[in-house]
C-alpha atoms as a PDB file:
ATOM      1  CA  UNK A   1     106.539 126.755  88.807  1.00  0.00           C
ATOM      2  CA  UNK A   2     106.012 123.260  89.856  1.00  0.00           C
ATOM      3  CA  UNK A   3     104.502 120.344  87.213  1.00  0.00           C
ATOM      4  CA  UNK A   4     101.650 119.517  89.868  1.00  0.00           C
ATOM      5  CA  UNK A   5      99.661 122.687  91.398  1.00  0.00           C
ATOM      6  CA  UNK A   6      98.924 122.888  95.113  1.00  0.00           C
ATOM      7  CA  UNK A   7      95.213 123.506  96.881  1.00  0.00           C
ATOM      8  CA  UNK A   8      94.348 126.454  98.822  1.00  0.00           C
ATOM      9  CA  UNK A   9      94.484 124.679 101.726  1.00  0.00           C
ATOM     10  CA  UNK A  10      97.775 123.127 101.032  1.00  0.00           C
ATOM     11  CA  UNK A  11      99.234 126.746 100.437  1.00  0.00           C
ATOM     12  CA  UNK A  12      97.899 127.736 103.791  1.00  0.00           C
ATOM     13  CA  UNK A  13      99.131 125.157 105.722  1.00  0.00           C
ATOM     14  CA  UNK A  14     102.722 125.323 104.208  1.00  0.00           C
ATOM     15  CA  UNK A  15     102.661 129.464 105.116  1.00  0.00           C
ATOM     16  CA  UNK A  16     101.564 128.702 109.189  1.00  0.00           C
ATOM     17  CA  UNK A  17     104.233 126.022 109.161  1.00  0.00           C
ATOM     18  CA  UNK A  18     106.820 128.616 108.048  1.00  0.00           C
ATOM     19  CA  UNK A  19     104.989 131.680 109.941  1.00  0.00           C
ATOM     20  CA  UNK A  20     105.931 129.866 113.141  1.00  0.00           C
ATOM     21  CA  UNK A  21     109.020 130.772 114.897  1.00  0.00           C
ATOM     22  CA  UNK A  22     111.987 128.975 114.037  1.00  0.00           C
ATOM     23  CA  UNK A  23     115.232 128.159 116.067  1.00  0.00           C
ATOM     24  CA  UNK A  24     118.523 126.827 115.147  1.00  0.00           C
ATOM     25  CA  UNK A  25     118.918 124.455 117.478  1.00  0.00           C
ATOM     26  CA  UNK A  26     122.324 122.782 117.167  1.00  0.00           C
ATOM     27  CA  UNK A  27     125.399 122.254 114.626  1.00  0.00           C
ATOM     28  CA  UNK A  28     126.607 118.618 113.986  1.00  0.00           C
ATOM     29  CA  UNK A  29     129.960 117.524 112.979  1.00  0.00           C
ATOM     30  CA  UNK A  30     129.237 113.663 114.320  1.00  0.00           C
ATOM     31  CA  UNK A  31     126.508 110.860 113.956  1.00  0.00           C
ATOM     32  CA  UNK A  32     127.103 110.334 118.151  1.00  0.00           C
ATOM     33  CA  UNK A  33     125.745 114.411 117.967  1.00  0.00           C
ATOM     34  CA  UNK A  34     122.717 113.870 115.897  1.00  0.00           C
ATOM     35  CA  UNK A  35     119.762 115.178 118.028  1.00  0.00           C
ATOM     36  CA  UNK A  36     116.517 111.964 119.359  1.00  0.00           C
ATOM     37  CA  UNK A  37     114.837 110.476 116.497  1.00  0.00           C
ATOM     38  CA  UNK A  38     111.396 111.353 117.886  1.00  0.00           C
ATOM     39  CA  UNK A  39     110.417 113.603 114.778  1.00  0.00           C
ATOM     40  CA  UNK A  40     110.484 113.264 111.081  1.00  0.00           C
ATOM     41  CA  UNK A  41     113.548 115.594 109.245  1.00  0.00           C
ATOM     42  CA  UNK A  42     113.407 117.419 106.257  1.00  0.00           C
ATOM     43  CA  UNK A  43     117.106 117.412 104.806  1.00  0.00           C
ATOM     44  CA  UNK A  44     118.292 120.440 102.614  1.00  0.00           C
ATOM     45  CA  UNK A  45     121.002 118.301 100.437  1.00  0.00           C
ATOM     46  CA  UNK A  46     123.222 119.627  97.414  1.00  0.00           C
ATOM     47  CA  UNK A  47     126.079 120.586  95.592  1.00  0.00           C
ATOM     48  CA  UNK A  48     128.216 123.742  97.548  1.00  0.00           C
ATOM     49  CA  UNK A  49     127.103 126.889  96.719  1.00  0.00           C
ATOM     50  CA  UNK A  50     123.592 125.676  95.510  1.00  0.00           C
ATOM     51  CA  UNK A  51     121.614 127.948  97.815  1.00  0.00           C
ATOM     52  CA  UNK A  52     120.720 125.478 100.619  1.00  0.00           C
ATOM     53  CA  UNK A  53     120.766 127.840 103.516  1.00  0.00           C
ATOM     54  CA  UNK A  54     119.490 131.013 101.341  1.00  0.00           C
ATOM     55  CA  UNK A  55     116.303 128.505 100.675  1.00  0.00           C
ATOM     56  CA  UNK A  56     116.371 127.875 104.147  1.00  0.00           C
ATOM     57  CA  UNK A  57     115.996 131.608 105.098  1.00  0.00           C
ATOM     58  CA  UNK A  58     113.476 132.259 102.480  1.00  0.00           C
ATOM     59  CA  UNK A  59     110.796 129.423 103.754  1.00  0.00           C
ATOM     60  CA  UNK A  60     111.065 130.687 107.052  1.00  0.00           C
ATOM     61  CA  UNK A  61     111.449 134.518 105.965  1.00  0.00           C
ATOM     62  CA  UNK A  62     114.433 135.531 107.890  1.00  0.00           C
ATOM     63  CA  UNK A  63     117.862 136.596 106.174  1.00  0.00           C
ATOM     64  CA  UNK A  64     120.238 135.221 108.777  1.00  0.00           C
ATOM     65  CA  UNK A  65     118.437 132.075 110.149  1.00  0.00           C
ATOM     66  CA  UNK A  66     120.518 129.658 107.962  1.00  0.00           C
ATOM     67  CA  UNK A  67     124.201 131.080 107.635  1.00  0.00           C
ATOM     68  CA  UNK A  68     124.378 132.181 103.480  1.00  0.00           C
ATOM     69  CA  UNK A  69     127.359 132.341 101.628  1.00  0.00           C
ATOM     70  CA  UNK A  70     128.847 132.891  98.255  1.00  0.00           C
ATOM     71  CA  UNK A  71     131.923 130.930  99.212  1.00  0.00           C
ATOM     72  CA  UNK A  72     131.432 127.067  98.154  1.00  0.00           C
ATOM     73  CA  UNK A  73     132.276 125.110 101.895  1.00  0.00           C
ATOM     74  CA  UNK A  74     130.580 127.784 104.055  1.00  0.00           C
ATOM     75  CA  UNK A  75     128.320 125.072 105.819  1.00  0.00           C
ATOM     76  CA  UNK A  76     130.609 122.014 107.276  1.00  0.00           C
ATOM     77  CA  UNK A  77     128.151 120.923 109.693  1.00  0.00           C
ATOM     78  CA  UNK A  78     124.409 119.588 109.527  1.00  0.00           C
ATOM     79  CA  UNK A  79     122.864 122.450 111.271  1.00  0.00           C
ATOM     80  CA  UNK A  80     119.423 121.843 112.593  1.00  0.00           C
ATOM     81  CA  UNK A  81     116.488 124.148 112.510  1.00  0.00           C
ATOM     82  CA  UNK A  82     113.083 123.279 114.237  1.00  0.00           C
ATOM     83  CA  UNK A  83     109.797 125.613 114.122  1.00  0.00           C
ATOM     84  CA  UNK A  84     108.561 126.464 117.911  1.00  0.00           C
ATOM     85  CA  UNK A  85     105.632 124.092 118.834  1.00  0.00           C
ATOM     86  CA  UNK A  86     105.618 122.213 115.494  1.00  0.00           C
ATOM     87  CA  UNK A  87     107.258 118.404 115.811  1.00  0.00           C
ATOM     88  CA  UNK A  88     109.828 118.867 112.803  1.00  0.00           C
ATOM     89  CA  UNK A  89     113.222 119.641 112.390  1.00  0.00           C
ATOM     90  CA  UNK A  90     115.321 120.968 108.827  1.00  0.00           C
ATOM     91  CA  UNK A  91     118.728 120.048 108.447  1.00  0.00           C
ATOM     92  CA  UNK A  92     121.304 122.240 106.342  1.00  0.00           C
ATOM     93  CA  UNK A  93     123.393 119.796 105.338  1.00  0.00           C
ATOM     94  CA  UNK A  94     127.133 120.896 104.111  1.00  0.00           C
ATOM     95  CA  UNK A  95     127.484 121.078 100.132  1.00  0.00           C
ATOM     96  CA  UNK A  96     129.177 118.024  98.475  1.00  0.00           C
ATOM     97  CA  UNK A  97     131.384 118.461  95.317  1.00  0.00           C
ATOM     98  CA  UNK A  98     134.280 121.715  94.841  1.00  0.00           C
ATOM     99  CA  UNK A  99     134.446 123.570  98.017  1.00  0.00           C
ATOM    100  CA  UNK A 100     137.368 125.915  99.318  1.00  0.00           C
ATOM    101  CA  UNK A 101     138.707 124.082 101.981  1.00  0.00           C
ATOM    102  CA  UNK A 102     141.063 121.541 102.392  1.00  0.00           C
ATOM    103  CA  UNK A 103     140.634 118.564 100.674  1.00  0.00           C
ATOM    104  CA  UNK A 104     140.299 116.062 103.916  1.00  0.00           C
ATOM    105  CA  UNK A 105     138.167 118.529 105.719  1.00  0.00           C
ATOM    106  CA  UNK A 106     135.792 118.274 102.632  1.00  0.00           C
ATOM    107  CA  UNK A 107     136.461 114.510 102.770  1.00  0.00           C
ATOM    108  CA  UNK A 108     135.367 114.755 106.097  1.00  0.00           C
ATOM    109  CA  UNK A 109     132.365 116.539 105.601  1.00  0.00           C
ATOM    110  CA  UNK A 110     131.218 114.456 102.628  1.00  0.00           C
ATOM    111  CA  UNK A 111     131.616 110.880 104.036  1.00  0.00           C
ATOM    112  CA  UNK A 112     129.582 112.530 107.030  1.00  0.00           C
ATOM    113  CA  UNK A 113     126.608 113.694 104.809  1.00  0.00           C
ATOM    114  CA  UNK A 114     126.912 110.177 103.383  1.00  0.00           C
ATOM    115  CA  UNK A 115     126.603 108.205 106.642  1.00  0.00           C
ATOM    116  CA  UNK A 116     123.824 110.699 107.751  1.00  0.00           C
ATOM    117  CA  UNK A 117     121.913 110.111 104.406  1.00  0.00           C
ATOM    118  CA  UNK A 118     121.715 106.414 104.386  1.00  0.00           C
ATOM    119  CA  UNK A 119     121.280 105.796 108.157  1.00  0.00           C
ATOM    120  CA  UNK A 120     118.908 107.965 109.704  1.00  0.00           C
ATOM    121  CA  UNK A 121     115.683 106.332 110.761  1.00  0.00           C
ATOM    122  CA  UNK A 122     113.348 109.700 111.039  1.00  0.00           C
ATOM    123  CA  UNK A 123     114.531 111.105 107.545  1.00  0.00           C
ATOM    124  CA  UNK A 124     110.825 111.200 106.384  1.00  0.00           C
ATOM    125  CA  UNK A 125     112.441 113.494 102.674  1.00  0.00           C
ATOM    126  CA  UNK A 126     115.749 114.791 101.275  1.00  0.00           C
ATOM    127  CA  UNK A 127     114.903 118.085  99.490  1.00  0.00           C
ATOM    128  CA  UNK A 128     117.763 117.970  96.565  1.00  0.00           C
ATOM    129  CA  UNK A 129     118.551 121.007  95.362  1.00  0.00           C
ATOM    130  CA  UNK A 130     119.953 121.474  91.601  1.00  0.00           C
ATOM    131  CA  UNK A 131     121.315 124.495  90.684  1.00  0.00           C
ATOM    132  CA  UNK A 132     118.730 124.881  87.089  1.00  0.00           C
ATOM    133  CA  UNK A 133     121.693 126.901  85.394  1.00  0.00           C
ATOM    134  CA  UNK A 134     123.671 123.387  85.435  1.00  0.00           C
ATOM    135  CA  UNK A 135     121.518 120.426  85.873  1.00  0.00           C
ATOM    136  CA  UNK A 136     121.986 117.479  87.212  1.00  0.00           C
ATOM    137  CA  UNK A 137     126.076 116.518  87.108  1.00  0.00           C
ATOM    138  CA  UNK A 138     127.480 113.506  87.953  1.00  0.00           C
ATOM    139  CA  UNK A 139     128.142 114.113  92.221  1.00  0.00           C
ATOM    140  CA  UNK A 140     124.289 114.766  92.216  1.00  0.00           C
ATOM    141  CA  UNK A 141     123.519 111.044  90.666  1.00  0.00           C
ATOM    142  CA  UNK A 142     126.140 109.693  92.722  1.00  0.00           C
ATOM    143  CA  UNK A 143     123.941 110.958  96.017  1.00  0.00           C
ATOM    144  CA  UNK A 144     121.041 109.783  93.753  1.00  0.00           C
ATOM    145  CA  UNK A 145     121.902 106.446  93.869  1.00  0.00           C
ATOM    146  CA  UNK A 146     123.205 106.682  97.522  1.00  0.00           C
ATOM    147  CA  UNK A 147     119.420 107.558  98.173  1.00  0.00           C
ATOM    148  CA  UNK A 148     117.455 105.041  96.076  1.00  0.00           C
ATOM    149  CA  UNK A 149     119.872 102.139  97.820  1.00  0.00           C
ATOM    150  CA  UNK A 150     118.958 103.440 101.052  1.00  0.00           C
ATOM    151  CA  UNK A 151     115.416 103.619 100.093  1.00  0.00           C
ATOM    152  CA  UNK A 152     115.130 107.214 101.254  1.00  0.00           C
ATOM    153  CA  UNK A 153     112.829 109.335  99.637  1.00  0.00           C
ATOM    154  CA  UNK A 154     114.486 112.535  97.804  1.00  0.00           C
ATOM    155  CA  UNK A 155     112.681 115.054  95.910  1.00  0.00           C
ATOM    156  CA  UNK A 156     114.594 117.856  92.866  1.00  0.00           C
ATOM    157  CA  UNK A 157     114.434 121.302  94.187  1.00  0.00           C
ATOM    158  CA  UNK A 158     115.817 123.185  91.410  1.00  0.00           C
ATOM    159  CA  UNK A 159     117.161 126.667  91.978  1.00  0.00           C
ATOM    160  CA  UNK A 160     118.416 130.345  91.079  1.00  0.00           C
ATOM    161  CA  UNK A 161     115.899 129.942  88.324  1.00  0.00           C
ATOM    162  CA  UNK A 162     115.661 133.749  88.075  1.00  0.00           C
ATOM    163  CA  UNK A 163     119.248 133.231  86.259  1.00  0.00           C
ATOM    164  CA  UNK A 164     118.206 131.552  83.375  1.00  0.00           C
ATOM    165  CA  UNK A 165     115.337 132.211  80.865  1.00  0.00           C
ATOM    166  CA  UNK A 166     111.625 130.892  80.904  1.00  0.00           C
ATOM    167  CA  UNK A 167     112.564 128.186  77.783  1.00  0.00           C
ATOM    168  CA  UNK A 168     115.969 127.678  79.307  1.00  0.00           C
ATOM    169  CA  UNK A 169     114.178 126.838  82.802  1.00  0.00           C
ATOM    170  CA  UNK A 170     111.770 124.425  80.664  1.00  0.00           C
ATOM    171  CA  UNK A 171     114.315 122.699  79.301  1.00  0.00           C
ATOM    172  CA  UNK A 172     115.924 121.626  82.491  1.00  0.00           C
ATOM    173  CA  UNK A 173     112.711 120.624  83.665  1.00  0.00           C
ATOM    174  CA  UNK A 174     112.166 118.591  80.867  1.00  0.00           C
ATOM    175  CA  UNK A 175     115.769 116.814  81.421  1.00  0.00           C
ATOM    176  CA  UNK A 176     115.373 116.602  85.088  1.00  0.00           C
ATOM    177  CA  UNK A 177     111.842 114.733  85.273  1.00  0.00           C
ATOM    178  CA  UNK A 178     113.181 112.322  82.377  1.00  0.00           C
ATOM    179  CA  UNK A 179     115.985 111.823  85.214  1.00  0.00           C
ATOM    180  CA  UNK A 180     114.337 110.858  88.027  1.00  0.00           C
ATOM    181  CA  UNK A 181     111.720 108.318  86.087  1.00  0.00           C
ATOM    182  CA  UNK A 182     115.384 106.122  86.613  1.00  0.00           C
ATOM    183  CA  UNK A 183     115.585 106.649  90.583  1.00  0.00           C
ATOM    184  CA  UNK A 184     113.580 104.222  92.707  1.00  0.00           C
ATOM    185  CA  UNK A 185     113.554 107.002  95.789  1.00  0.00           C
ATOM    186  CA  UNK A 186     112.933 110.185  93.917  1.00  0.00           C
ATOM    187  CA  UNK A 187     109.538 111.979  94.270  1.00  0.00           C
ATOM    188  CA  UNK A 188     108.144 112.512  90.951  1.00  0.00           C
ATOM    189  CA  UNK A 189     107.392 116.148  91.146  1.00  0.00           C
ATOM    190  CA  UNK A 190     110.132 118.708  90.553  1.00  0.00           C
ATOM    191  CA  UNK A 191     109.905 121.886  92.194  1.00  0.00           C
ATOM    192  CA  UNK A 192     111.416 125.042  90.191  1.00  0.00           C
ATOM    193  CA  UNK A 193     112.133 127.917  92.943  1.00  0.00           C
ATOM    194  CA  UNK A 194     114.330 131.263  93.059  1.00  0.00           C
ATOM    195  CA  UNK A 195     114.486 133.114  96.828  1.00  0.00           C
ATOM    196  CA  UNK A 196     115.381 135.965  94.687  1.00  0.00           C
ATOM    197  CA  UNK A 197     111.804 136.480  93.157  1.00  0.00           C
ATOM    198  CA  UNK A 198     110.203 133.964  95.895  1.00  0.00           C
ATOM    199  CA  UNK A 199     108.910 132.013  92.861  1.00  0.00           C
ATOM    200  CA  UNK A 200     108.256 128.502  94.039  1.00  0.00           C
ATOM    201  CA  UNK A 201     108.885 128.909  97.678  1.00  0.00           C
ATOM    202  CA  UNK A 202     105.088 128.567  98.705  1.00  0.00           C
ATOM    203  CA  UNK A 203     105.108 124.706  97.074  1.00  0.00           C
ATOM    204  CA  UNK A 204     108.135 124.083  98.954  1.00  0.00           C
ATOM    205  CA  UNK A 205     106.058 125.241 102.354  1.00  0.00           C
ATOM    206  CA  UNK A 206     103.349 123.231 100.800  1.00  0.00           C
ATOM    207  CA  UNK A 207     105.467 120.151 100.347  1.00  0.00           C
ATOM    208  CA  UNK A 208     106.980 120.110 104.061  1.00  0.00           C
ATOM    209  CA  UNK A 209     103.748 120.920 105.248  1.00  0.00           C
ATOM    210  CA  UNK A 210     102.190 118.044 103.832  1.00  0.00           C
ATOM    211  CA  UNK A 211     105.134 115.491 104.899  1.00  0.00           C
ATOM    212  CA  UNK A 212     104.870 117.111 108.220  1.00  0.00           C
ATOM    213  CA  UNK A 213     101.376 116.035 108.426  1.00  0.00           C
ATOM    214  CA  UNK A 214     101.644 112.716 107.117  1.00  0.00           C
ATOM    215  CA  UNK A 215     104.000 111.844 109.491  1.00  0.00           C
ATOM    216  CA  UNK A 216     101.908 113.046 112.455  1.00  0.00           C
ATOM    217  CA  UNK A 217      98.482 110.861 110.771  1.00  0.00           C
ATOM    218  CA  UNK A 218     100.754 107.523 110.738  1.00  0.00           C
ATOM    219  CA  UNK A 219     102.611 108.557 114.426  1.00  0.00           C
END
């Protein structure tokens, strides 16, 4: 369910993007680690426990490519992904907000995500993922406005929609694009998604497809 549809052809792009075979090519736990800036990232950003990495697995259709966990803090690295002969990497960044772990390794973490967010130059999109059971809270607007001061563009990815009903799902849609019509940096179009059902997950393809190729038009 997405507010904008998607072409045929914009579908089948986004499926050979993600029918390619992907690698995880590194974990980073420093900016001095970060891999060459010579491709545009797509950055997998949210709250812990959101479903970053289970998104992850379902673009790319394998259960254990991103690690998955039900325990908030799993991730405390940005782990990069890249799809074999495609210029592109994803990055599973580590959840912000409650995680269990100590409180200055999650201090850590977050001031890391922060730094990574507003400084690097090849961050072509920030993929935002909302939980739709919740909303936006407060530690999403506060990455919000990290992003719209560092002029990078972010776009709402909400998920686990298969947990709430079809009005309950339009109503956080409704709250989420009145939202983002305050945030200089977010991409107007909110993408609803559950890797349960797979709803969604094609315009997501779609979506990275098409930055994927803009990129490579301007470069």
């Amino acid at each position: 369910m997405t507010d904008e549809g998607f072409s045929a052809d914009e579908i089948a792009a986004g499926q050979r993007l993600f029918a390619e075979t992907w690698f995880f090519l590194k974990g980073v736990v420093g900016l001095e680690h970060l891999p060459g800036t010579d491709r545009p990232e797509i950055a997998f950003a949210g709250r812990s426990n959101v479903g970053k990495s289970s998104l992850i697995n379902a673009l790319v259709g394998r259960a254990g490519l991103a690690r998955a966990s039900n325990t908030p803090g799993r991730t405390q690295e940005l782990n990069f992904f890249l799809p074999e002969g495609q210029a592109l990497y994803a990055v599973d960044l580590p959840g912000y907000g409650f995680a269990k772990a100590p409180k200055e390794k999650v201090a850590a973490w977050t001031s890391l995500i922060k730094d990574y967010l507003r400084g690097r130059p090849n961050l072509a999109r920030v993929m935002l993922l909302v939980d739709s059971r919740h909303g936006i809270k407060a530690v999403d607007r506060e990455i919000m406005d990290l992003l719209d001061e560092a002029a990078v563009a972010y776009q709402i990815v909400l998920t686990k929609a298969d947990k709430i009903s079809d009005l309950a799902i339009k109503a956080v849609l409704r709250e989420t694009q009145a939202a983002i019509k305050k945030h200089a940096a977010a991409f107007p179009i909110v993408l609803v998604t559950s890797v349960e059902t797979g709803a969604g997950i094609p315009d997501v393809r779609s979506t990275i497809a098409g930055i994927a190729k803009e990129h490579a038009r301007q470069h």
